[in-house]
PDB file of N, CA and C in Angstrom:
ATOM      1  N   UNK A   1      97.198 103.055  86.131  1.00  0.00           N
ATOM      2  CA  UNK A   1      96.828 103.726  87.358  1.00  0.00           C
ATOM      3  C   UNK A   1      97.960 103.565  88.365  1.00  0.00           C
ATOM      4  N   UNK A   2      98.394 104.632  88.699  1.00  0.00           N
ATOM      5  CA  UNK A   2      99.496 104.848  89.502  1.00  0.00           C
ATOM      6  C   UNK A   2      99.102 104.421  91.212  1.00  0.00           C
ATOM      7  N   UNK A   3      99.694 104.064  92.049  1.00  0.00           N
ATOM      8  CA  UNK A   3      99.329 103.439  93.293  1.00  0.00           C
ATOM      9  C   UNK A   3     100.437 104.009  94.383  1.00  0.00           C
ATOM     10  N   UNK A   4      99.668 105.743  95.224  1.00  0.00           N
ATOM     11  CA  UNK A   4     101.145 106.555  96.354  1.00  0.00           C
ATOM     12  C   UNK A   4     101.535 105.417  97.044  1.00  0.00           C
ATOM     13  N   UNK A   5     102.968 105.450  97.247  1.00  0.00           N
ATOM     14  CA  UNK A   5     103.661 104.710  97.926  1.00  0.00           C
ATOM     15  C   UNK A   5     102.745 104.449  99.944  1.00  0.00           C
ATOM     16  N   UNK A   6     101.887 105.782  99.719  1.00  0.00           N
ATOM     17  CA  UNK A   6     101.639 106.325 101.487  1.00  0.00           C
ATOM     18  C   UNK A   6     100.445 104.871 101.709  1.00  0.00           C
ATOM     19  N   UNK A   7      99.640 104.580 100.184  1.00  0.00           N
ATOM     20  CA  UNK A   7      98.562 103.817 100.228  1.00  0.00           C
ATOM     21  C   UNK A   7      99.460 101.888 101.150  1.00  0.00           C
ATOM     22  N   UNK A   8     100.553 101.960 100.295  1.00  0.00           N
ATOM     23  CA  UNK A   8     101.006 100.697 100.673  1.00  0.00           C
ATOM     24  C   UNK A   8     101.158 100.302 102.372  1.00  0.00           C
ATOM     25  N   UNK A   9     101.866 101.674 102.271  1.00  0.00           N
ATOM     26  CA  UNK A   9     101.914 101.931 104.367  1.00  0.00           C
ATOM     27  C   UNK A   9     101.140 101.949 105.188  1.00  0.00           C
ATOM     28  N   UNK A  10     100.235 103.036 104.866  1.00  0.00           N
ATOM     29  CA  UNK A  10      98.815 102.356 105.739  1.00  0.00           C
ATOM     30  C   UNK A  10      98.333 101.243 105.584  1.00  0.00           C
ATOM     31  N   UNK A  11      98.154 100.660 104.592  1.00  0.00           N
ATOM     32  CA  UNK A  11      98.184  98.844 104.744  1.00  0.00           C
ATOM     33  C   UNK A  11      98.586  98.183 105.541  1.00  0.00           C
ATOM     34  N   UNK A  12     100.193  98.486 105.019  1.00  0.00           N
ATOM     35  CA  UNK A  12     101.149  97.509 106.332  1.00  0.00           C
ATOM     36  C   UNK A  12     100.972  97.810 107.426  1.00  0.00           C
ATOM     37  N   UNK A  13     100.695  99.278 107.862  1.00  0.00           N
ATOM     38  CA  UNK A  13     100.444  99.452 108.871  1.00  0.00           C
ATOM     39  C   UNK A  13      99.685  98.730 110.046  1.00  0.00           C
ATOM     40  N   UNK A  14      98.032  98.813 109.347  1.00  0.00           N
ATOM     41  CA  UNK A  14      96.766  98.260 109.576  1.00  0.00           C
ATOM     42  C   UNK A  14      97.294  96.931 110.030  1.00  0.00           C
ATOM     43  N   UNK A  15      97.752  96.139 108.833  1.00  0.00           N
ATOM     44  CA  UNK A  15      97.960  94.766 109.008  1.00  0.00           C
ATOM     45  C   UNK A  15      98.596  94.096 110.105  1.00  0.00           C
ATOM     46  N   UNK A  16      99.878  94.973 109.989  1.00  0.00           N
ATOM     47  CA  UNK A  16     100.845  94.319 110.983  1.00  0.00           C
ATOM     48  C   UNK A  16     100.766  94.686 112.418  1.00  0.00           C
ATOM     49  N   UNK A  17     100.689  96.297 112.305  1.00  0.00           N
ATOM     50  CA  UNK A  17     100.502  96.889 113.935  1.00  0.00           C
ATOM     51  C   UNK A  17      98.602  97.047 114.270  1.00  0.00           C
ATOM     52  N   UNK A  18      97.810  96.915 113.722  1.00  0.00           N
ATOM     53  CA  UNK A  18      96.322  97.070 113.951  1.00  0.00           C
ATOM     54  C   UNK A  18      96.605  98.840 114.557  1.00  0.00           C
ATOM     55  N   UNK A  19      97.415  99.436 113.928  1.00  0.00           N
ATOM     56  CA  UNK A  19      96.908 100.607 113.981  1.00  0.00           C
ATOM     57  C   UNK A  19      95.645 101.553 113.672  1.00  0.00           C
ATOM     58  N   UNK A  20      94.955 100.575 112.911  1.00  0.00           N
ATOM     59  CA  UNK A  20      94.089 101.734 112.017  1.00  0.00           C
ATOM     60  C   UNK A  20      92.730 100.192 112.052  1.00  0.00           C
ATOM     61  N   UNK A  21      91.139 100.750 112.243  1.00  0.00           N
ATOM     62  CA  UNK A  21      90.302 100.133 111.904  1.00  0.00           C
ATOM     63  C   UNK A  21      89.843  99.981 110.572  1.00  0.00           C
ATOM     64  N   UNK A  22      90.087 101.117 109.809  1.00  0.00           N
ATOM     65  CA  UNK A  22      89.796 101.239 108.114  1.00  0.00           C
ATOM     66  C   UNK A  22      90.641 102.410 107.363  1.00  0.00           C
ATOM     67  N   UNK A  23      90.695 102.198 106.300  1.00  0.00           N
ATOM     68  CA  UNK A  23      91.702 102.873 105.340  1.00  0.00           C
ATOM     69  C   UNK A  23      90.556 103.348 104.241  1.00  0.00           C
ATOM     70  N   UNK A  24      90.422 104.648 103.882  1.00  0.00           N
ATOM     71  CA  UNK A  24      89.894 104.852 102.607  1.00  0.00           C
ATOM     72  C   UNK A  24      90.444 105.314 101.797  1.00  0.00           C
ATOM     73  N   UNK A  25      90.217 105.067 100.716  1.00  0.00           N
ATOM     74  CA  UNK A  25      91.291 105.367  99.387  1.00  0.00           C
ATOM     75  C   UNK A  25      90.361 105.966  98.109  1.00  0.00           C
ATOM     76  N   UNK A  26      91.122 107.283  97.512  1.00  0.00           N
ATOM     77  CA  UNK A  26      90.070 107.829  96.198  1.00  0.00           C
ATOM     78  C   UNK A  26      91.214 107.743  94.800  1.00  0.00           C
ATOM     79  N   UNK A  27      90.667 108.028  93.816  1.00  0.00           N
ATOM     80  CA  UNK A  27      91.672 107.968  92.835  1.00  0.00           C
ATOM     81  C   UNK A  27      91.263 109.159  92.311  1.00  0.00           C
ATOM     82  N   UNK A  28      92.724 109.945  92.696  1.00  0.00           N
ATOM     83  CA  UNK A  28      93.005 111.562  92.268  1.00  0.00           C
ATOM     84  C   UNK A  28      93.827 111.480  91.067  1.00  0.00           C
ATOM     85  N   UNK A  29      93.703 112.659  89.852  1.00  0.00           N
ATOM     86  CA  UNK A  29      94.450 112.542  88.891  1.00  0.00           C
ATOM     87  C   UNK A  29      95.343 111.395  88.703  1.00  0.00           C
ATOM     88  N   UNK A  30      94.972 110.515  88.169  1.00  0.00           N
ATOM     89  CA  UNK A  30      95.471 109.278  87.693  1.00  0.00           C
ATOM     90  C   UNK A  30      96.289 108.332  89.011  1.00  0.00           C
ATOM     91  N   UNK A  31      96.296 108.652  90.022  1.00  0.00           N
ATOM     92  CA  UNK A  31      96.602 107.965  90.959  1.00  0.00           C
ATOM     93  C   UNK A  31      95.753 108.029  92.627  1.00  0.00           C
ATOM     94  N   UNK A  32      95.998 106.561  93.052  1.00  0.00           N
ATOM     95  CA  UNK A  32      94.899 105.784  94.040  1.00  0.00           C
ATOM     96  C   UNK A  32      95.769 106.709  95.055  1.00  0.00           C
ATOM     97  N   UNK A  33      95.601 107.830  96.056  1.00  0.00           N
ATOM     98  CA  UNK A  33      96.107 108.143  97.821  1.00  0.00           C
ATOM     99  C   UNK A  33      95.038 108.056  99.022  1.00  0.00           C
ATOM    100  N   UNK A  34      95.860 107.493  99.924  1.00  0.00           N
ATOM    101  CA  UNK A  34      95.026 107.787 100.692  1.00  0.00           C
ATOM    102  C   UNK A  34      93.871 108.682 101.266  1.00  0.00           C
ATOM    103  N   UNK A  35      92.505 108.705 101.658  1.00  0.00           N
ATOM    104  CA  UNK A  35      91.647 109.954 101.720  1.00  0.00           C
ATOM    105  C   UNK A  35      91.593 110.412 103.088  1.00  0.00           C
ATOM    106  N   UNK A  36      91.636 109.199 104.036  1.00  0.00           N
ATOM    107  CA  UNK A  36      90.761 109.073 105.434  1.00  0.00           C
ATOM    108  C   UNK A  36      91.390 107.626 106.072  1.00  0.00           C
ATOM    109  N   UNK A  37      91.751 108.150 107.208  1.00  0.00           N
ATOM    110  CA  UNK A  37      92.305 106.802 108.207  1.00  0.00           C
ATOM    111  C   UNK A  37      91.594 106.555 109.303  1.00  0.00           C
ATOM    112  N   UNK A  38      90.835 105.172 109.795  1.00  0.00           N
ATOM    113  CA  UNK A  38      90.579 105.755 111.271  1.00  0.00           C
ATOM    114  C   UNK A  38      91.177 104.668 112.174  1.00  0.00           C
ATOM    115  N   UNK A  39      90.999 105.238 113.712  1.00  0.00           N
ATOM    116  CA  UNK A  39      91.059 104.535 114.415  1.00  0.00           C
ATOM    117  C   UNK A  39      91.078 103.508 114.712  1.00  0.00           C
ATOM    118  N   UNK A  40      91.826 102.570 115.884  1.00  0.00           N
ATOM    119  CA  UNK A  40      91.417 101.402 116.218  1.00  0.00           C
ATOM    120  C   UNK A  40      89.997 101.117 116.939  1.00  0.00           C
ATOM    121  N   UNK A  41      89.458 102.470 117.716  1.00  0.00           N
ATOM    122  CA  UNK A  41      88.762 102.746 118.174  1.00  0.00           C
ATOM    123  C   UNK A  41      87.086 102.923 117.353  1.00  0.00           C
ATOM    124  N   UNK A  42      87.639 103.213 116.403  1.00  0.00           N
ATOM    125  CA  UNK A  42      86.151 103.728 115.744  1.00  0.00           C
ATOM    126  C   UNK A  42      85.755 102.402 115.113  1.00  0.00           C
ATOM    127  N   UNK A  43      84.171 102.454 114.659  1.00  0.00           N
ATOM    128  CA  UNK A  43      83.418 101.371 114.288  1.00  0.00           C
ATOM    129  C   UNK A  43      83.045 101.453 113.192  1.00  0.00           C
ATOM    130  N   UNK A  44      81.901 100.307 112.532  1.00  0.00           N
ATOM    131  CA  UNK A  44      82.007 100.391 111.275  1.00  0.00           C
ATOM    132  C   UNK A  44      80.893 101.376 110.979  1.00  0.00           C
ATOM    133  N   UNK A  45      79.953 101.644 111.650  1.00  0.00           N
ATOM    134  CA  UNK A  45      79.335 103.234 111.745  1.00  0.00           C
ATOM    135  C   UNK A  45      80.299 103.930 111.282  1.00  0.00           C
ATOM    136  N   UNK A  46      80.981 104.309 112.204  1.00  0.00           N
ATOM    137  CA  UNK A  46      82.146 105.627 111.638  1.00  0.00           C
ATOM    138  C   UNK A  46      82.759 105.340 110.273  1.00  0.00           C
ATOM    139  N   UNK A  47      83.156 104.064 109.945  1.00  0.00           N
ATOM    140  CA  UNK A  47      83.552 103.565 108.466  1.00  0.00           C
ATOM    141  C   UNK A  47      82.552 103.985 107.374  1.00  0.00           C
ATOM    142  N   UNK A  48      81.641 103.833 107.514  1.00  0.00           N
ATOM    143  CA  UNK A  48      80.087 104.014 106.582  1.00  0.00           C
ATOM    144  C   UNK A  48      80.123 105.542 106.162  1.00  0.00           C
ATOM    145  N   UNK A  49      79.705 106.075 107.719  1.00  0.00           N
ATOM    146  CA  UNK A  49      80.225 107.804 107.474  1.00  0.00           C
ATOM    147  C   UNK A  49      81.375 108.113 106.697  1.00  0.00           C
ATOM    148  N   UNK A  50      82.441 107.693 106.045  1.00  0.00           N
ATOM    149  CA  UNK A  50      83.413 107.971 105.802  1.00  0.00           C
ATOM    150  C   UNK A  50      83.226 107.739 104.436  1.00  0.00           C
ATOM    151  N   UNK A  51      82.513 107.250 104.391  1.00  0.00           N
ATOM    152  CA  UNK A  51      82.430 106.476 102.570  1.00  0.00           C
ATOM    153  C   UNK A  51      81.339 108.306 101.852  1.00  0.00           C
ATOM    154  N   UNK A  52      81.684 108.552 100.543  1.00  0.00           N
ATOM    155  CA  UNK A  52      80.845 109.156 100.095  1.00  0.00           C
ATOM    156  C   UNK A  52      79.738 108.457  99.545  1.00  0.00           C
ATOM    157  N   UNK A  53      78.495 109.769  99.408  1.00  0.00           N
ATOM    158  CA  UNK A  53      76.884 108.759  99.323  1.00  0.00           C
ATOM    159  C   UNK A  53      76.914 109.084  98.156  1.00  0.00           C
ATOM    160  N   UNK A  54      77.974 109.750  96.668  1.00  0.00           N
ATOM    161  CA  UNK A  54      77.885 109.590  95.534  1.00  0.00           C
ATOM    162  C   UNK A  54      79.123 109.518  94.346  1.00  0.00           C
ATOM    163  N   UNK A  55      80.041 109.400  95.390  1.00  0.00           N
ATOM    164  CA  UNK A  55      81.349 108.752  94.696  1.00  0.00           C
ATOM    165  C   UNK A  55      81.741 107.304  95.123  1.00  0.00           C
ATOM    166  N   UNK A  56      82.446 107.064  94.626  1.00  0.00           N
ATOM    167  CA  UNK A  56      83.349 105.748  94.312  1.00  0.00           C
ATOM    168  C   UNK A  56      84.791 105.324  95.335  1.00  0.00           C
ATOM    169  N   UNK A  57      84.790 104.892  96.055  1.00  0.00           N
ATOM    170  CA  UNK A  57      86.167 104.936  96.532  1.00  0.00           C
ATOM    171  C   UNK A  57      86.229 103.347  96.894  1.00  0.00           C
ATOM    172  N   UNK A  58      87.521 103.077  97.682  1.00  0.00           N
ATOM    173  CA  UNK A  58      88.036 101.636  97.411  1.00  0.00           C
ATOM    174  C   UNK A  58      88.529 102.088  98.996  1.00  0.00           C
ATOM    175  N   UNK A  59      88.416 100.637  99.973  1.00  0.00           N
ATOM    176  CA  UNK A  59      88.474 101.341 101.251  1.00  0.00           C
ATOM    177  C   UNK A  59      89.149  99.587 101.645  1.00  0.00           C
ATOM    178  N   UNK A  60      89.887  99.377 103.181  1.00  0.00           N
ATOM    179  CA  UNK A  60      89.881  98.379 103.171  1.00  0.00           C
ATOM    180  C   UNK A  60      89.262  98.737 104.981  1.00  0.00           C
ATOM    181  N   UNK A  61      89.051  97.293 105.511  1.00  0.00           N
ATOM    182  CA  UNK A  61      88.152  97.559 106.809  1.00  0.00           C
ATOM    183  C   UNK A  61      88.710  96.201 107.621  1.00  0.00           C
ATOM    184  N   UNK A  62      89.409  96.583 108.989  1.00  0.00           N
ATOM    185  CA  UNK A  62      90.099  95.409 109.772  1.00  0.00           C
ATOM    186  C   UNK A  62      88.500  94.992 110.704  1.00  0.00           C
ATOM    187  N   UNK A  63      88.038  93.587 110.195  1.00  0.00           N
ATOM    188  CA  UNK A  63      86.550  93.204 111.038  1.00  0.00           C
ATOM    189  C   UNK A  63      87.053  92.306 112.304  1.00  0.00           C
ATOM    190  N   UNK A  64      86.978  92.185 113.726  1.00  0.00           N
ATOM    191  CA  UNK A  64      86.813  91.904 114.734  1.00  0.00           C
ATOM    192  C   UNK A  64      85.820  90.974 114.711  1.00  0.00           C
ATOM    193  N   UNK A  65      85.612  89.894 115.130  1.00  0.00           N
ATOM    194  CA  UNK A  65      85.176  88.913 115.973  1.00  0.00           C
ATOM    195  C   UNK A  65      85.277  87.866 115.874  1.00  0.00           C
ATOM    196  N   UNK A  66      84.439  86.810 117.093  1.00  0.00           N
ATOM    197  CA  UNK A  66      84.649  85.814 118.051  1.00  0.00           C
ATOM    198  C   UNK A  66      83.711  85.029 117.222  1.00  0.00           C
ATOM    199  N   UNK A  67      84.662  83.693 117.362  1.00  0.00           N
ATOM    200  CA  UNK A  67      84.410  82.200 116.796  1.00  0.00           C
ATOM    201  C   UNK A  67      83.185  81.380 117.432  1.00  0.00           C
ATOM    202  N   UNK A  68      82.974  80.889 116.736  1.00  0.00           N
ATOM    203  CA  UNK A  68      81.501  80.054 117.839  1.00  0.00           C
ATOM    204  C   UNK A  68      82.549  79.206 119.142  1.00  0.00           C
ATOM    205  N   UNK A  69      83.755  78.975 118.701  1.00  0.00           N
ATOM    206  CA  UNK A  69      84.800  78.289 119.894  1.00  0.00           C
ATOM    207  C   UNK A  69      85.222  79.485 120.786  1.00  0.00           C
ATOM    208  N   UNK A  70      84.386  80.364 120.530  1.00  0.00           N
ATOM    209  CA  UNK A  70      85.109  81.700 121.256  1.00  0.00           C
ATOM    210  C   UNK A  70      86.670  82.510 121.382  1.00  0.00           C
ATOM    211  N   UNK A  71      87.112  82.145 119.940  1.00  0.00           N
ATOM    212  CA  UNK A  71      88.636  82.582 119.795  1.00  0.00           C
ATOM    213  C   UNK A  71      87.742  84.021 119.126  1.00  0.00           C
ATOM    214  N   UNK A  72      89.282  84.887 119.421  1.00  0.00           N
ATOM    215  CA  UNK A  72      88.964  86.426 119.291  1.00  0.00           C
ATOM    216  C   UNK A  72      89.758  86.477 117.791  1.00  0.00           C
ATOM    217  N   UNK A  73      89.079  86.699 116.621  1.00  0.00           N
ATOM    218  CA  UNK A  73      89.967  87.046 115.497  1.00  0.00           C
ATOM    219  C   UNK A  73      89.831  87.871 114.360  1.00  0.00           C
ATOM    220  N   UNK A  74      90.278  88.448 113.526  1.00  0.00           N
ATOM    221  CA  UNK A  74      90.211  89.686 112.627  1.00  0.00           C
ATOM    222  C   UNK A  74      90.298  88.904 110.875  1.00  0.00           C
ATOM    223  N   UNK A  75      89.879  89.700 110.366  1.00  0.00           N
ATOM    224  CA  UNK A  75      90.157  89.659 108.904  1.00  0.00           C
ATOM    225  C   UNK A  75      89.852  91.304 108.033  1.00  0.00           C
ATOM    226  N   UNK A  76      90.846  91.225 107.041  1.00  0.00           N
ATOM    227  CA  UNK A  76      90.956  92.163 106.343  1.00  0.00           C
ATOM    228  C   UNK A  76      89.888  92.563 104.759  1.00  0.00           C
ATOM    229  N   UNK A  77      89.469  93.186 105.261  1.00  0.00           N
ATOM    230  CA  UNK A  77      88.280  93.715 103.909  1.00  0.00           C
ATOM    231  C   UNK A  77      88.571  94.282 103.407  1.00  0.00           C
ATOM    232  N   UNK A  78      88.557  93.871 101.845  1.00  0.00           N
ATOM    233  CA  UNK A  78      89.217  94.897 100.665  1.00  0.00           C
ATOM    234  C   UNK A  78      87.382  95.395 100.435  1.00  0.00           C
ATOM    235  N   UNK A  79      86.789  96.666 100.208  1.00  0.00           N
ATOM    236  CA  UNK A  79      85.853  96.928 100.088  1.00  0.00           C
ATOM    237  C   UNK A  79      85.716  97.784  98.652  1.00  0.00           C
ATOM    238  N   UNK A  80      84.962  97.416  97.751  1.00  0.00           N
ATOM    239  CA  UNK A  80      85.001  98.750  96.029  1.00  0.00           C
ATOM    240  C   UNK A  80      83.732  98.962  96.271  1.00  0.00           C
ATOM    241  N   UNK A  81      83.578 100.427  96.722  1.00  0.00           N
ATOM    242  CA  UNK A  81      82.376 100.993  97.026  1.00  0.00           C
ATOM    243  C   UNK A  81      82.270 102.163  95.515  1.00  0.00           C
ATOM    244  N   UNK A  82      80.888 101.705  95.460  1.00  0.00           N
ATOM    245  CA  UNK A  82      80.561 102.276  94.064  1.00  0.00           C
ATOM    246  C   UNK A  82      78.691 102.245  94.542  1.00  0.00           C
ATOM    247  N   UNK A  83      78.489 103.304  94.761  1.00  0.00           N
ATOM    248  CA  UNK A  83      76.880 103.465  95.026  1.00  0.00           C
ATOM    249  C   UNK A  83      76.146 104.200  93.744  1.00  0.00           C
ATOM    250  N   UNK A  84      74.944 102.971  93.603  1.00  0.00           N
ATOM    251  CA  UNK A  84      73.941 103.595  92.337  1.00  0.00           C
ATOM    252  C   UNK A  84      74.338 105.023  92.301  1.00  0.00           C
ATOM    253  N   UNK A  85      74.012 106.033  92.955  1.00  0.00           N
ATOM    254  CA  UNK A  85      73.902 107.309  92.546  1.00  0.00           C
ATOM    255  C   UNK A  85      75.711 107.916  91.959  1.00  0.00           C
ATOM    256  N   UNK A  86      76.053 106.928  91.979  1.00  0.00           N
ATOM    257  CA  UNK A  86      77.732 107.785  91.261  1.00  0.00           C
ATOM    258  C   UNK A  86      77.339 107.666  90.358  1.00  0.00           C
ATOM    259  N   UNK A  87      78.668 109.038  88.913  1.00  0.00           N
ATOM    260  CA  UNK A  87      78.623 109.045  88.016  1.00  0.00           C
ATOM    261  C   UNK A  87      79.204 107.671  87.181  1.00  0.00           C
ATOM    262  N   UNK A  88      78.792 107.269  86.174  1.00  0.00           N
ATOM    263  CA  UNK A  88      78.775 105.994  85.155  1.00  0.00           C
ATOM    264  C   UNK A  88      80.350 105.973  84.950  1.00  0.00           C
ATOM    265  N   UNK A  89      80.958 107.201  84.489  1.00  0.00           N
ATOM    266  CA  UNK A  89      82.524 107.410  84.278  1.00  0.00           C
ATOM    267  C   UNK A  89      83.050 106.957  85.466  1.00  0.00           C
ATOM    268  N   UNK A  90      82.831 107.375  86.545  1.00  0.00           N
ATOM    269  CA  UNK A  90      83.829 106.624  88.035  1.00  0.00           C
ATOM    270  C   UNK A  90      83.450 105.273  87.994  1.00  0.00           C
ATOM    271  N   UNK A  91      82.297 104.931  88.098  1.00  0.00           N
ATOM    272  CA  UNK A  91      82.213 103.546  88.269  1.00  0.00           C
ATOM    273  C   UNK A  91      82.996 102.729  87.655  1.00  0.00           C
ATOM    274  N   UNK A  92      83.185 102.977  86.358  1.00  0.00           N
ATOM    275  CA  UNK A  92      84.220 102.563  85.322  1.00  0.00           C
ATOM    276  C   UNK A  92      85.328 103.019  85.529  1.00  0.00           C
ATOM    277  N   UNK A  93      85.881 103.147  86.145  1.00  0.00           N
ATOM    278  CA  UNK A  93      87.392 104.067  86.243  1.00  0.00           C
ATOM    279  C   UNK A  93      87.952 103.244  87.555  1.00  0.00           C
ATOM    280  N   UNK A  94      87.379 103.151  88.377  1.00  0.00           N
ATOM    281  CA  UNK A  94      86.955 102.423  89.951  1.00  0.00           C
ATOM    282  C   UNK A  94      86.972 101.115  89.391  1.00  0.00           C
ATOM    283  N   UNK A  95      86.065 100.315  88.518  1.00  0.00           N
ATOM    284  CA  UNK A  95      86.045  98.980  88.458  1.00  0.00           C
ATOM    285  C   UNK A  95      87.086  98.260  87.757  1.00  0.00           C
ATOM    286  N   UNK A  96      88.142  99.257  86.906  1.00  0.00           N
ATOM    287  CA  UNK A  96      88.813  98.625  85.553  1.00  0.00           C
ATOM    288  C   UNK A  96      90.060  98.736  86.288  1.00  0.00           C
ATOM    289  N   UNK A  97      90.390  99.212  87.921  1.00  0.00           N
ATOM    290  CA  UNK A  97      91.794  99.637  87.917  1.00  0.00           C
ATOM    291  C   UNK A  97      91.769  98.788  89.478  1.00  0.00           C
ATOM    292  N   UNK A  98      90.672  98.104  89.960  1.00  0.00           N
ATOM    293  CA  UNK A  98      90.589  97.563  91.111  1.00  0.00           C
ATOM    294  C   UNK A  98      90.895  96.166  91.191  1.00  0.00           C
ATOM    295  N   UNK A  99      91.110  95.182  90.455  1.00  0.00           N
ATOM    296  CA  UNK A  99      92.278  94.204  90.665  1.00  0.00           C
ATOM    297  C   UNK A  99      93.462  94.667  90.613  1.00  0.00           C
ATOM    298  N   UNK A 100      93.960  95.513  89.899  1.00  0.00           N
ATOM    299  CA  UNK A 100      95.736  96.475  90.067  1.00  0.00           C
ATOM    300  C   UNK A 100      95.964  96.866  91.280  1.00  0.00           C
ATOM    301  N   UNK A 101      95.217  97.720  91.677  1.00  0.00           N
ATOM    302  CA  UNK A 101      95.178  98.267  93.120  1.00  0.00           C
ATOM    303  C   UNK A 101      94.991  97.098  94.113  1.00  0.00           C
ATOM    304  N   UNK A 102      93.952  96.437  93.934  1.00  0.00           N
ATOM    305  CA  UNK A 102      93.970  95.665  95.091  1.00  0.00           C
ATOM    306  C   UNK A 102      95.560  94.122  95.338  1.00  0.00           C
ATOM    307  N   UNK A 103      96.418  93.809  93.967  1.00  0.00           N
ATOM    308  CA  UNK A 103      96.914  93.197  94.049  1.00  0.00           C
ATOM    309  C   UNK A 103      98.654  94.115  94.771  1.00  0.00           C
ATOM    310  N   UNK A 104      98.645  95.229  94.856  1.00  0.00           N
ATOM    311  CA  UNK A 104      99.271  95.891  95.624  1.00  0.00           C
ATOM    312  C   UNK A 104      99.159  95.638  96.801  1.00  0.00           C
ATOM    313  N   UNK A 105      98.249  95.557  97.433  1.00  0.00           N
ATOM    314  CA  UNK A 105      98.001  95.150  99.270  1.00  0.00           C
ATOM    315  C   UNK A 105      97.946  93.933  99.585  1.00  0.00           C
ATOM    316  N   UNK A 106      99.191  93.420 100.396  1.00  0.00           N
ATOM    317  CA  UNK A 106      98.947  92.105 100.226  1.00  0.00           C
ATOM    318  C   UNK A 106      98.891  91.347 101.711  1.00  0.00           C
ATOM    319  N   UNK A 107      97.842  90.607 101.741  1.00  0.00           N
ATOM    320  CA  UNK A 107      97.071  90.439 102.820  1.00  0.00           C
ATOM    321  C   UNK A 107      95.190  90.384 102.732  1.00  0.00           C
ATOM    322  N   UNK A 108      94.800  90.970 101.654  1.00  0.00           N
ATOM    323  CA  UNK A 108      93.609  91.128 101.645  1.00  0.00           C
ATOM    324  C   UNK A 108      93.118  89.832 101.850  1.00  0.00           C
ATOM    325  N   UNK A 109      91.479  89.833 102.775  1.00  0.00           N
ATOM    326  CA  UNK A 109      91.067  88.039 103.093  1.00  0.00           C
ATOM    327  C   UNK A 109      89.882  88.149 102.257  1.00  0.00           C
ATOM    328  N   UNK A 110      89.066  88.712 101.893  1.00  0.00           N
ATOM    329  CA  UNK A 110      87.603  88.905 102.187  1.00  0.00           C
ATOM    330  C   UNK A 110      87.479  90.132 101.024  1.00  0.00           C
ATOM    331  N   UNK A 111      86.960  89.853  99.806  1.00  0.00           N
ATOM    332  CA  UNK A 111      86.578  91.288  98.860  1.00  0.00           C
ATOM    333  C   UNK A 111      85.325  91.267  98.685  1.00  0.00           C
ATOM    334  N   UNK A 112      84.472  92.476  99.131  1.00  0.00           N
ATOM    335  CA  UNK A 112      83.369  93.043  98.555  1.00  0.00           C
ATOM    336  C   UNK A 112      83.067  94.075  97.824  1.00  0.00           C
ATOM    337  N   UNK A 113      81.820  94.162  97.090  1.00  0.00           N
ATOM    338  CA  UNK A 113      81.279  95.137  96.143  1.00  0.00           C
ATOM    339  C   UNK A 113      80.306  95.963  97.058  1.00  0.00           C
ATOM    340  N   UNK A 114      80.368  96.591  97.448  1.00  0.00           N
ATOM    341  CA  UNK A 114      79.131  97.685  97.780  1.00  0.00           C
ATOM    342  C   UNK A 114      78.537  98.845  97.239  1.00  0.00           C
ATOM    343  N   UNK A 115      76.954  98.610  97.391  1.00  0.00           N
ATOM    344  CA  UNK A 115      76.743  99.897  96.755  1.00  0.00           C
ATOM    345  C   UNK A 115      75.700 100.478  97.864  1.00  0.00           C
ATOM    346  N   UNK A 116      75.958  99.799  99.179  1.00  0.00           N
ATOM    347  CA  UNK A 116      75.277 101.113  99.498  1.00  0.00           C
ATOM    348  C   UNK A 116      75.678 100.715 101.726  1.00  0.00           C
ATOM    349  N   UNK A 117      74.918 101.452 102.406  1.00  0.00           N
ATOM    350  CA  UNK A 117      75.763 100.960 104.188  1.00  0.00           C
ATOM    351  C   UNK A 117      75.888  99.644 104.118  1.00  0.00           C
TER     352      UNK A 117
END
């Protein structure tokens, strides 16, 4: 599984400049590109909306908040969204190529499985 060079950038991007609140990513003919970027502005509502309610995609999500010491701090979510209602073939296609992909972005803190908001 091939991995666009554009996927690595919005990463770094995210990471380094907090340009972007979430990154979604689909895997088109044999390679992972970017689908959907958002804001620093937008929330994880708007992230949710962004996800399809019967495909598969691999998304990462910059999370915001405050420490019980009240320090302000972020971490990076590698997210493999795969909801019951996808087809059996993506799920498998999505699950067998998502340590590859995810060892491309480097920085990830925090990996989850989701299958559904």
């Amino acid at each position: 599984m091939a991995v666009d060079d554009e996927c690595k950038l919005k990463f770094l991007e995210l990471k380094a400049k907090r340009n972007y609140r979430f990154i979604v990513f689909k895997i088109q003919e044999q390679q992972v590109v970017v689908e959907k970027v958002g804001s620093p502005q937008e929330t994880y509502e708007d992230f949710t909306a962004a996800l399809p309610a019967d495909e598969c995609r691999y998304a990462v999500f910059d999370f915001d908040f405050t420490t019980d010491e009240n320090c302000q701090k972020s971490k990076i979510f590698f997210i493999a969204w795969s909801p019951d209602t996808s087809r059996v073939r993506s799920k498998m296609v999505y699950a067998s190529s998502k340590d590859r992909f995810k060892r491309e972005l480097d920085g990830i803190q925090v990996e989850l499985q989701a299958t559904d908001p």
